[in-house]
Every structure is written in structure tokens, then in C-alpha cells.
Protein backbone atom coordinates (compact mmCIF):
# COMPACT_ATOMS: atom_id res chain seq x y z
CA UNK A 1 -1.68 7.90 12.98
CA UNK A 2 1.44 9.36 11.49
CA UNK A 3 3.02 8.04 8.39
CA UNK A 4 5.81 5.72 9.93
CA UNK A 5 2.83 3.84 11.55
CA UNK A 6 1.81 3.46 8.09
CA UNK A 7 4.47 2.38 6.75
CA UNK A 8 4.64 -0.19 9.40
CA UNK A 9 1.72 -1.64 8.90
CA UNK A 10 1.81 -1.48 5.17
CA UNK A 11 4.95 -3.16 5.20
CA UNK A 12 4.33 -5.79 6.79
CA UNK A 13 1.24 -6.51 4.76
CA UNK A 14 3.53 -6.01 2.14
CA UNK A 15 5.81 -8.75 3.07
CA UNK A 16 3.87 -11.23 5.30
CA UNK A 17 0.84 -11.46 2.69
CA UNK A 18 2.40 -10.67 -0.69
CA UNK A 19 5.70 -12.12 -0.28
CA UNK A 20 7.37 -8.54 -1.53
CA UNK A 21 11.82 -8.55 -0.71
CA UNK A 22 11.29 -5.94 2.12
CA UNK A 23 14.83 -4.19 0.19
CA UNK A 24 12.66 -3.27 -2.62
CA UNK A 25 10.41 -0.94 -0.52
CA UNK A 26 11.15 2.56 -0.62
CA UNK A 27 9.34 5.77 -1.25
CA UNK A 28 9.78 5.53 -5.21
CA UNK A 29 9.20 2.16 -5.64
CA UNK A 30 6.63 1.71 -8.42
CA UNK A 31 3.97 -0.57 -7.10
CA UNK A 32 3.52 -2.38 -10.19
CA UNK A 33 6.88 -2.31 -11.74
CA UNK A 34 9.16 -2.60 -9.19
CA UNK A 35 7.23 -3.87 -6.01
CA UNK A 36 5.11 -6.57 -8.36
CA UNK A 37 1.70 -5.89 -7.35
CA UNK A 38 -0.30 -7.27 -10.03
CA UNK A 39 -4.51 -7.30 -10.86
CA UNK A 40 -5.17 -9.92 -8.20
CA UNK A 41 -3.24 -8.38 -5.75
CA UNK A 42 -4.54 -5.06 -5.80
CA UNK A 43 -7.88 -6.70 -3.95
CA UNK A 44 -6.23 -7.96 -1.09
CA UNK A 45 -4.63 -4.57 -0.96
CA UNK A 46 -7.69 -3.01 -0.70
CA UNK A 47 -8.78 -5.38 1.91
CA UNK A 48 -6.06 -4.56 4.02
CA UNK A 49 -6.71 -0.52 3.66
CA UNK A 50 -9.99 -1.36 4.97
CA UNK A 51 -9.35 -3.43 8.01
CA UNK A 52 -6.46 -1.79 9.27
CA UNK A 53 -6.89 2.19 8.46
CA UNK A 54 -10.53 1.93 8.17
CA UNK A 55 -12.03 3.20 4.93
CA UNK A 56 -12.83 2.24 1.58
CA UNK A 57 -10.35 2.53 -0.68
CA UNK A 58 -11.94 1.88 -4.83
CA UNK A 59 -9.57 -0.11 -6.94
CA UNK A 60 -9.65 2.99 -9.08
CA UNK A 61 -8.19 5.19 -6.24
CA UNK A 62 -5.49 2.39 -6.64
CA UNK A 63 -4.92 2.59 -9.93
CA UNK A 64 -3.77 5.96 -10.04
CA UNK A 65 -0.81 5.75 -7.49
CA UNK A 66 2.15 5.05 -9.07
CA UNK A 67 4.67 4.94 -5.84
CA UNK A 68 4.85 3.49 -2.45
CA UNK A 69 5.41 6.61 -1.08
CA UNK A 70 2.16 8.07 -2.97
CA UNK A 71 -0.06 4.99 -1.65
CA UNK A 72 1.07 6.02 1.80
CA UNK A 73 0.68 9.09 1.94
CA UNK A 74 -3.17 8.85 0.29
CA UNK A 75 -3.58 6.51 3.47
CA UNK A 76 -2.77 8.93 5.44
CA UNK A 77 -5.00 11.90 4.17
CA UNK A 78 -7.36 9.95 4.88
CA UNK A 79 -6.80 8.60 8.48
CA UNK A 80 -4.36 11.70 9.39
């Protein structure tokens, strides 16, 4: 899986389940400042790592990616 598949599908997550104004999306968008993604949210995230790349993400992993574009691409280390 390459990392416009990824962004597809985290996208759409994105803006189907969290409601996020797809215009804000972009590689530097800071998932907590700028995209919204608050404490509660962050689970569902998870959830969504795990049933559509298929691994565990920990909420700590979370925690320390500041960008869209660094969530992405730590989704696809792992599936790439």
C-alpha cells in the first residue's frame, strides 16, 4: 500500500467519522491544533489504524505525531 492509498483512506475516516473540513487536511496540519483531534478522538483513531491497515497502533505512538503528514507516513512504515 503506497501512501496516497493512505491518505485515502485516512481521509475519509477523517471526514466521514470525525466531521474534519476536508480543506484543512494537508501534510502540516497539526492533528490537534489545526485538524481538532481531541482525547476522545484519538481512540477511534486508533480503531480505525487497526481495522483498516492492520496493526496496533498505542495511543502513545499517537501522541508523539504532531502532523498529518507524520501520522501517515508512520502508517505506512508499518504496512509499506
Amino acid at each position: 500500500m503506497d501512501i496516497n492509498e493512505i491518505q485515502e483512506k485516512v481521509n475519509a475516516f477523517l471526514v466521514d467519522e470525525l466531521e474534519i473540513d476536508e480543506s484543512k487536511i494537508e501534510d502540516e496540519a497539526r492533528l490537534k491544533e489545526d485538524l481538532g483531534i481531541d482525547s476522545l478522538e484519538v481512540v477511534d483513531v486508533i480503531v480505525l489504524v487497526d481495522e483498516e491497515f492492520g496493526f496496533k497502533m498505542r495511543p502513545e505512538d499517537f501522541k508523539e505525531l504532531k502532523t498529518y503528514g507524520q501520522f501517515c507516513r508512520f502508517i505506512e512504515e508499518r504496512v509499506g
